[in-house]
PDB file of N, CA and C in Angstrom:
ATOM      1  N   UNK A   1      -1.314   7.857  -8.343  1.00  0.00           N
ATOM      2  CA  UNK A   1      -2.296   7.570  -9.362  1.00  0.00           C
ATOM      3  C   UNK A   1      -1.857   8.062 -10.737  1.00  0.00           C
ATOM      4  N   UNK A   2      -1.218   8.696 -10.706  1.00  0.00           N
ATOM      5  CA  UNK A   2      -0.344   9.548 -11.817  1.00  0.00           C
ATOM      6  C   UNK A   2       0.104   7.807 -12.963  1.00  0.00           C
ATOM      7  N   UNK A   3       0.876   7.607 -12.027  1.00  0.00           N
ATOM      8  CA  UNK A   3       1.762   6.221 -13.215  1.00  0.00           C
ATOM      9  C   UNK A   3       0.034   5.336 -13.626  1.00  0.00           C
ATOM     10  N   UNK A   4      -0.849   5.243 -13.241  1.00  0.00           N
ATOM     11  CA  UNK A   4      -1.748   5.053 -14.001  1.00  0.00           C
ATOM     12  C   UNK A   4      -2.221   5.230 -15.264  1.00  0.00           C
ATOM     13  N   UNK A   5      -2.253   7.124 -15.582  1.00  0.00           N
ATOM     14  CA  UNK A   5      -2.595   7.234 -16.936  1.00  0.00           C
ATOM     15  C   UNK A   5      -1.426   6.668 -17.871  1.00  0.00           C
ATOM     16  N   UNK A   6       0.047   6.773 -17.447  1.00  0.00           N
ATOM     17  CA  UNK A   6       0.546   6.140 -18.612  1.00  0.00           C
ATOM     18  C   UNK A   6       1.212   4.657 -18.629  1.00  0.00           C
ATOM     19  N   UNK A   7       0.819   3.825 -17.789  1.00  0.00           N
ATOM     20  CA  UNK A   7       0.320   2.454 -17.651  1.00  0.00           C
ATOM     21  C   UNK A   7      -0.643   1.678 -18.140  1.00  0.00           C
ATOM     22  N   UNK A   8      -0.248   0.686 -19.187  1.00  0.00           N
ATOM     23  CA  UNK A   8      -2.008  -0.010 -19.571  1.00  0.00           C
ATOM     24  C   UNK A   8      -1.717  -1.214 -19.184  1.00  0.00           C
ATOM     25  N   UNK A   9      -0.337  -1.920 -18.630  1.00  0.00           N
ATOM     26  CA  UNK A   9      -0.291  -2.977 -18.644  1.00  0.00           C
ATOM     27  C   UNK A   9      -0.085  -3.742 -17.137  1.00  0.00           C
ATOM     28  N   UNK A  10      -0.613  -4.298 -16.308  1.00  0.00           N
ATOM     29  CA  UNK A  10      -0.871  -4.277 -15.258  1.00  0.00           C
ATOM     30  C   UNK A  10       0.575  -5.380 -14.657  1.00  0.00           C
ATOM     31  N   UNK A  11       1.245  -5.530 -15.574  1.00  0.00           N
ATOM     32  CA  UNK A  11       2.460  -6.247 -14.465  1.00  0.00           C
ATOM     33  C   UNK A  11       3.330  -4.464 -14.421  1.00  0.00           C
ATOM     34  N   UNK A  12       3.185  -3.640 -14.854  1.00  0.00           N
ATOM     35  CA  UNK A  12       4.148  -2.566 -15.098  1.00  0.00           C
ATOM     36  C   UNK A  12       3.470  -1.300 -13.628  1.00  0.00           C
ATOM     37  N   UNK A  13       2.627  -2.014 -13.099  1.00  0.00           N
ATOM     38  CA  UNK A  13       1.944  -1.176 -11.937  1.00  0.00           C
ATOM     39  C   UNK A  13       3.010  -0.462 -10.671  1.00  0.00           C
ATOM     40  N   UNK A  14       3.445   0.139 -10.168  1.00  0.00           N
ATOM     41  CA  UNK A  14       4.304   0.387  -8.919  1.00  0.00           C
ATOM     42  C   UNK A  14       3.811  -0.517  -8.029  1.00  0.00           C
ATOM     43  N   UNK A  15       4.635  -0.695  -6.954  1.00  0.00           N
ATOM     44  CA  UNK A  15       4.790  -1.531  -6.358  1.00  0.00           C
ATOM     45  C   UNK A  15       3.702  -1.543  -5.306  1.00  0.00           C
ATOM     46  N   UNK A  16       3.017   0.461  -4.676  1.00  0.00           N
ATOM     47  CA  UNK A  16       2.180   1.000  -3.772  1.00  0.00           C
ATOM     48  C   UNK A  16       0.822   0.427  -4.257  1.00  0.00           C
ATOM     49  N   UNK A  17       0.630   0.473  -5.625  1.00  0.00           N
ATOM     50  CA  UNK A  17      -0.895   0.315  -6.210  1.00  0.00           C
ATOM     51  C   UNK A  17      -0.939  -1.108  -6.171  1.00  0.00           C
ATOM     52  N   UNK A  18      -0.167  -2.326  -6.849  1.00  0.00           N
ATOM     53  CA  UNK A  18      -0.100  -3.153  -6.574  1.00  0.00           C
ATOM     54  C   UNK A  18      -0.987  -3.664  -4.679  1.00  0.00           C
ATOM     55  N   UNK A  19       0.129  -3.468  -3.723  1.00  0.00           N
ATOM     56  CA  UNK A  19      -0.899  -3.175  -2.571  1.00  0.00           C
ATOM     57  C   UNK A  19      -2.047  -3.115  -2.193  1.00  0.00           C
ATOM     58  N   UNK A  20      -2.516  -2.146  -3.168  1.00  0.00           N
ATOM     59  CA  UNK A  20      -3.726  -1.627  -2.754  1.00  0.00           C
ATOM     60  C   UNK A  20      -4.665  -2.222  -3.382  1.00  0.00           C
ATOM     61  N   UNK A  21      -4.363  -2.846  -4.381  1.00  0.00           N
ATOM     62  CA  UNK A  21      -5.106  -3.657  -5.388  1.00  0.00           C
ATOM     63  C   UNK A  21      -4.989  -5.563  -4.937  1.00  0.00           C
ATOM     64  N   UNK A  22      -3.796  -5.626  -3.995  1.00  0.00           N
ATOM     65  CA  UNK A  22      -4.012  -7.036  -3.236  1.00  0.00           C
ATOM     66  C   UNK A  22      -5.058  -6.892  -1.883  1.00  0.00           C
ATOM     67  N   UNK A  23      -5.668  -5.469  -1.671  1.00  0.00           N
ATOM     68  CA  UNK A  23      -6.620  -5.586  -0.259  1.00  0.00           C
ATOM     69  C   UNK A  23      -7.490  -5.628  -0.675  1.00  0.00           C
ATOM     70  N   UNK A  24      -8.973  -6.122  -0.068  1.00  0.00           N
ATOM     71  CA  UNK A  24      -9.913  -6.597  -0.750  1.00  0.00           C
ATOM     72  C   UNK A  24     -10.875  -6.021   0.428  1.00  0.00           C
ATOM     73  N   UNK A  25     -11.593  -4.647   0.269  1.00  0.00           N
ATOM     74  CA  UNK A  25     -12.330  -3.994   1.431  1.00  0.00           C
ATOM     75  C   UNK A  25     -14.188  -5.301   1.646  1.00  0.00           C
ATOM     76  N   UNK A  26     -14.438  -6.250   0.642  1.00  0.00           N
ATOM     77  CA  UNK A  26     -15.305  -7.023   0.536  1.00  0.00           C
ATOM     78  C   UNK A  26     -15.255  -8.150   1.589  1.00  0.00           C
ATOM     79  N   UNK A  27     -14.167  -8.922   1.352  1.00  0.00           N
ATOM     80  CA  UNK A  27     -13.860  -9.975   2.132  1.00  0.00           C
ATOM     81  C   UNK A  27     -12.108 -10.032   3.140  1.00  0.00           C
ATOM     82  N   UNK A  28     -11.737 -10.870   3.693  1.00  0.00           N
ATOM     83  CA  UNK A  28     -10.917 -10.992   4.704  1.00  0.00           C
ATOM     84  C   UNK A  28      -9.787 -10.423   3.451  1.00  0.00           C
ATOM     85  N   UNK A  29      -8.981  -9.985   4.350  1.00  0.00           N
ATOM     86  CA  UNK A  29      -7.429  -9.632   3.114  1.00  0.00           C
ATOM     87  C   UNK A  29      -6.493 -10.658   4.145  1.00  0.00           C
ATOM     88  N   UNK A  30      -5.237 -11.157   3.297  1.00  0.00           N
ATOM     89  CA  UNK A  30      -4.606 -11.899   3.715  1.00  0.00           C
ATOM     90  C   UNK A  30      -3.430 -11.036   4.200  1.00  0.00           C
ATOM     91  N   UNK A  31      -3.562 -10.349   5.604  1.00  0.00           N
ATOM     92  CA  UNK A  31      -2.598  -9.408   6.231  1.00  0.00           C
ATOM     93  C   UNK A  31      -0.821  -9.942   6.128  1.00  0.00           C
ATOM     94  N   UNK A  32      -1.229 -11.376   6.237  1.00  0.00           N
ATOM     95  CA  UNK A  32       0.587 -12.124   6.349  1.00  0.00           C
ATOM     96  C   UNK A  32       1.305 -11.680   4.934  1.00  0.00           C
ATOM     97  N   UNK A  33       0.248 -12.255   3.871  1.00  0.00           N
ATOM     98  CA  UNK A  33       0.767 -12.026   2.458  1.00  0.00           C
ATOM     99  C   UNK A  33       1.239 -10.302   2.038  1.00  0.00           C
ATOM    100  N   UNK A  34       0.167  -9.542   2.725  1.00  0.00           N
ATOM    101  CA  UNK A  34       0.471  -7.844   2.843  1.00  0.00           C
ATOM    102  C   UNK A  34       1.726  -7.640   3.136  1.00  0.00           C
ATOM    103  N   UNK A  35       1.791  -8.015   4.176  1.00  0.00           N
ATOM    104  CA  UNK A  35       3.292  -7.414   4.955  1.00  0.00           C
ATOM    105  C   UNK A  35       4.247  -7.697   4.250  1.00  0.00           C
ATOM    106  N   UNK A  36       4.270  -9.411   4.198  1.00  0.00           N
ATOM    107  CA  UNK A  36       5.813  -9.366   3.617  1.00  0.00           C
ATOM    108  C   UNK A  36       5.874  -8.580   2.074  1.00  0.00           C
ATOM    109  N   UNK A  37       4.354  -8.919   1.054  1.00  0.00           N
ATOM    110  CA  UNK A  37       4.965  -7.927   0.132  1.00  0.00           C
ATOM    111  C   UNK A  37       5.563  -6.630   0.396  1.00  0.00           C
ATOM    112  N   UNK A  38       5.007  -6.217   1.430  1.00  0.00           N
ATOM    113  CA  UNK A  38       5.667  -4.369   1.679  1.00  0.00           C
ATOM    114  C   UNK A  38       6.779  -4.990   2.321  1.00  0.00           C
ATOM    115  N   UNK A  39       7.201  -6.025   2.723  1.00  0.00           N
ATOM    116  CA  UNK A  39       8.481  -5.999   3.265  1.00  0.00           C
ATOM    117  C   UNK A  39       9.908  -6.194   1.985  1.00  0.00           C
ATOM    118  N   UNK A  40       9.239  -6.820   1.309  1.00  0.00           N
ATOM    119  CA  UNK A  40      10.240  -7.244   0.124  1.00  0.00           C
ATOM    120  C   UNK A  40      10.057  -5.773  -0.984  1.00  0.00           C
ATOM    121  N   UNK A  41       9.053  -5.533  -0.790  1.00  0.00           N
ATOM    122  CA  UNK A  41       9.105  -4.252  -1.528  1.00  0.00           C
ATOM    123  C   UNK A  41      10.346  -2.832  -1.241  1.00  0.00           C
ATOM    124  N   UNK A  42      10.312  -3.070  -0.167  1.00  0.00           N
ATOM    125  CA  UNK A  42      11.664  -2.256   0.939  1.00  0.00           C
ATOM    126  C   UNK A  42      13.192  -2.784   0.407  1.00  0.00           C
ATOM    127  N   UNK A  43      13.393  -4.363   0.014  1.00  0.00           N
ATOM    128  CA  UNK A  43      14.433  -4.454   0.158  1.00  0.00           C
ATOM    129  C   UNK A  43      15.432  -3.559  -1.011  1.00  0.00           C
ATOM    130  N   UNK A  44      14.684  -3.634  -1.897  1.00  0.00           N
ATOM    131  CA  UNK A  44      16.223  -2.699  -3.078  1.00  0.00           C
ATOM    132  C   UNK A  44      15.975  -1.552  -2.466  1.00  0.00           C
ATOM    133  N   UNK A  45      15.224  -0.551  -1.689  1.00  0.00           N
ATOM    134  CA  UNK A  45      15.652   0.375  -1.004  1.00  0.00           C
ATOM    135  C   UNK A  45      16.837   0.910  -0.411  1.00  0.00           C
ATOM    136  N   UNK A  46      16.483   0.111   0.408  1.00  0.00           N
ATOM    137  CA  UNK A  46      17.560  -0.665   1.572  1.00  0.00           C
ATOM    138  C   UNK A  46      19.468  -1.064   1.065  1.00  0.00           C
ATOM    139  N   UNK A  47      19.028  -1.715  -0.014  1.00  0.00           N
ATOM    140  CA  UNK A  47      20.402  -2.256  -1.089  1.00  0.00           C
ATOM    141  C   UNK A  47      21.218  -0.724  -1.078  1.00  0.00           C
ATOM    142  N   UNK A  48      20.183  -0.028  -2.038  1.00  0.00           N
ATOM    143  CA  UNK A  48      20.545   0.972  -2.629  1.00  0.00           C
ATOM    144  C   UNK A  48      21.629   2.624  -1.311  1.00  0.00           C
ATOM    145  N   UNK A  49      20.584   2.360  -0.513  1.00  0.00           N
ATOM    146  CA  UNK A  49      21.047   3.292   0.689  1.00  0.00           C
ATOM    147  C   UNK A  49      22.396   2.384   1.420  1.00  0.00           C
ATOM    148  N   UNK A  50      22.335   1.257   1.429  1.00  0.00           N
ATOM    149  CA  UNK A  50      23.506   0.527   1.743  1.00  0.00           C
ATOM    150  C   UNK A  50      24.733   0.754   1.295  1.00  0.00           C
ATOM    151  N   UNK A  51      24.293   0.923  -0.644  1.00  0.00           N
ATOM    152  CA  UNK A  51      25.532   0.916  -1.661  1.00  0.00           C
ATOM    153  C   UNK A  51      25.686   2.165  -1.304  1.00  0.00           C
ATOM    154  N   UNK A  52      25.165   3.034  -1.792  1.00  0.00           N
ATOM    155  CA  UNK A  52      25.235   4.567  -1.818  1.00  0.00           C
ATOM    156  C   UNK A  52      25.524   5.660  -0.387  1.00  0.00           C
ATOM    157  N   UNK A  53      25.454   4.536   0.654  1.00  0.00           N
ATOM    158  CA  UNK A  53      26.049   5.426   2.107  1.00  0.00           C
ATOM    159  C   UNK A  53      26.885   6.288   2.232  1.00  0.00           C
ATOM    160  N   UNK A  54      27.813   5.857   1.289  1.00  0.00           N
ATOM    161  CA  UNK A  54      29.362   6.362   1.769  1.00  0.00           C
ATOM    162  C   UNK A  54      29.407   7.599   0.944  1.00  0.00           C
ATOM    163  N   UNK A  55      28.665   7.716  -0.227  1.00  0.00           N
ATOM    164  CA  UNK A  55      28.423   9.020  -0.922  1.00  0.00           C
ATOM    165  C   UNK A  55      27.343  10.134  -0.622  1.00  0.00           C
ATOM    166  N   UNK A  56      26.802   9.496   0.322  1.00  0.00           N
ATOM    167  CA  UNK A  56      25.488  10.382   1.293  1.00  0.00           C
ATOM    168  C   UNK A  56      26.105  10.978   2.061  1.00  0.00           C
ATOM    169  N   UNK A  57      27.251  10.410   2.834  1.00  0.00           N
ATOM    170  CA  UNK A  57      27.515  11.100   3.766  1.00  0.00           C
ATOM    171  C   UNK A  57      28.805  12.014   3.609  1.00  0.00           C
ATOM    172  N   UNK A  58      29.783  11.507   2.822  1.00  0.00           N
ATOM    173  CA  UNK A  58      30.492  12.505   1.661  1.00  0.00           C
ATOM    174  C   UNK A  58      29.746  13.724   1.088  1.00  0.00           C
ATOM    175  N   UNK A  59      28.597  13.728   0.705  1.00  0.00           N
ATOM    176  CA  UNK A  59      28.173  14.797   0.190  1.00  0.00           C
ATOM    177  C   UNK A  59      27.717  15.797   1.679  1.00  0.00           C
ATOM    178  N   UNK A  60      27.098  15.047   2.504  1.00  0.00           N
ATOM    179  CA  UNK A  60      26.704  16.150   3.815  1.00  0.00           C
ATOM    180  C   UNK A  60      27.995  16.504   4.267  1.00  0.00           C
ATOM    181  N   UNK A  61      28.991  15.903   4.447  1.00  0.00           N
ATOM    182  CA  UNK A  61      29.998  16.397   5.148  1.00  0.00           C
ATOM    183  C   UNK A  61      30.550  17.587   4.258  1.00  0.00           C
ATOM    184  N   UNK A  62      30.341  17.526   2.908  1.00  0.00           N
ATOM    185  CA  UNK A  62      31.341  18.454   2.419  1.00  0.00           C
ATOM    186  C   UNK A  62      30.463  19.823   2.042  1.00  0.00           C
ATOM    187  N   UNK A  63      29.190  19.476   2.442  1.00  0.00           N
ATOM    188  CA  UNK A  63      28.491  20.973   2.270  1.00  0.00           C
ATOM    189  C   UNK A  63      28.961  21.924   3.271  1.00  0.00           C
ATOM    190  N   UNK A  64      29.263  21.290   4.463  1.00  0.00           N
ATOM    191  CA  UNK A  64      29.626  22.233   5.367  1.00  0.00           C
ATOM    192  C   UNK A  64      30.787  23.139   5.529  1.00  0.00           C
ATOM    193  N   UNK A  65      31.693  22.419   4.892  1.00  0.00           N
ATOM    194  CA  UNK A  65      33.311  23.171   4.230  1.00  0.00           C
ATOM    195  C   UNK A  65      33.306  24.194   3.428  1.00  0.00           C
ATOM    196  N   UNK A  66      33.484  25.485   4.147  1.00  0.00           N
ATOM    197  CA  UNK A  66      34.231  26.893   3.673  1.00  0.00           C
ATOM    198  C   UNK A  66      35.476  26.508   2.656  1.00  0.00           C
ATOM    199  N   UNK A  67      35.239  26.747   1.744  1.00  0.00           N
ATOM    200  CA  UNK A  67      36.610  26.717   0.544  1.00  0.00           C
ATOM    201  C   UNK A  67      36.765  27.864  -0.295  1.00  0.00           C
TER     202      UNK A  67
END
């Protein structure tokens, strides 16, 4: 709720509030349309841990090395 106060412009919303603002506690919510947004919402996640693997695990491995 935080990125709220310094948000006025509603395409600039995170991706979570967005969400929460497509469910509609009044009438039916469209569960199909839900998902895949949270599914596409995942994908640059996903990209990112993909690109960045090989330096994730470079960094754990080398904490453990006495030098």
């Amino acid at each position: 709720m935080t990125a709220l106060l310094f948000l006025s412009d509603p395409l600039k919303y995170p991706v979570s509030y967005a969400l929460k603002m497509f469910s509609d506690p009044t009438a039916g919510s469209d569960w199909g349309a839900m998902f895949a947004m949270a599914t596409f919402s995942l994908i640059p996640i996903f990209i990112i841990f993909l690109t960045m693997q090989k330096y994730l695990v470079e960094g754990i491995a080398s904490t453990g090395i006495k030098g």
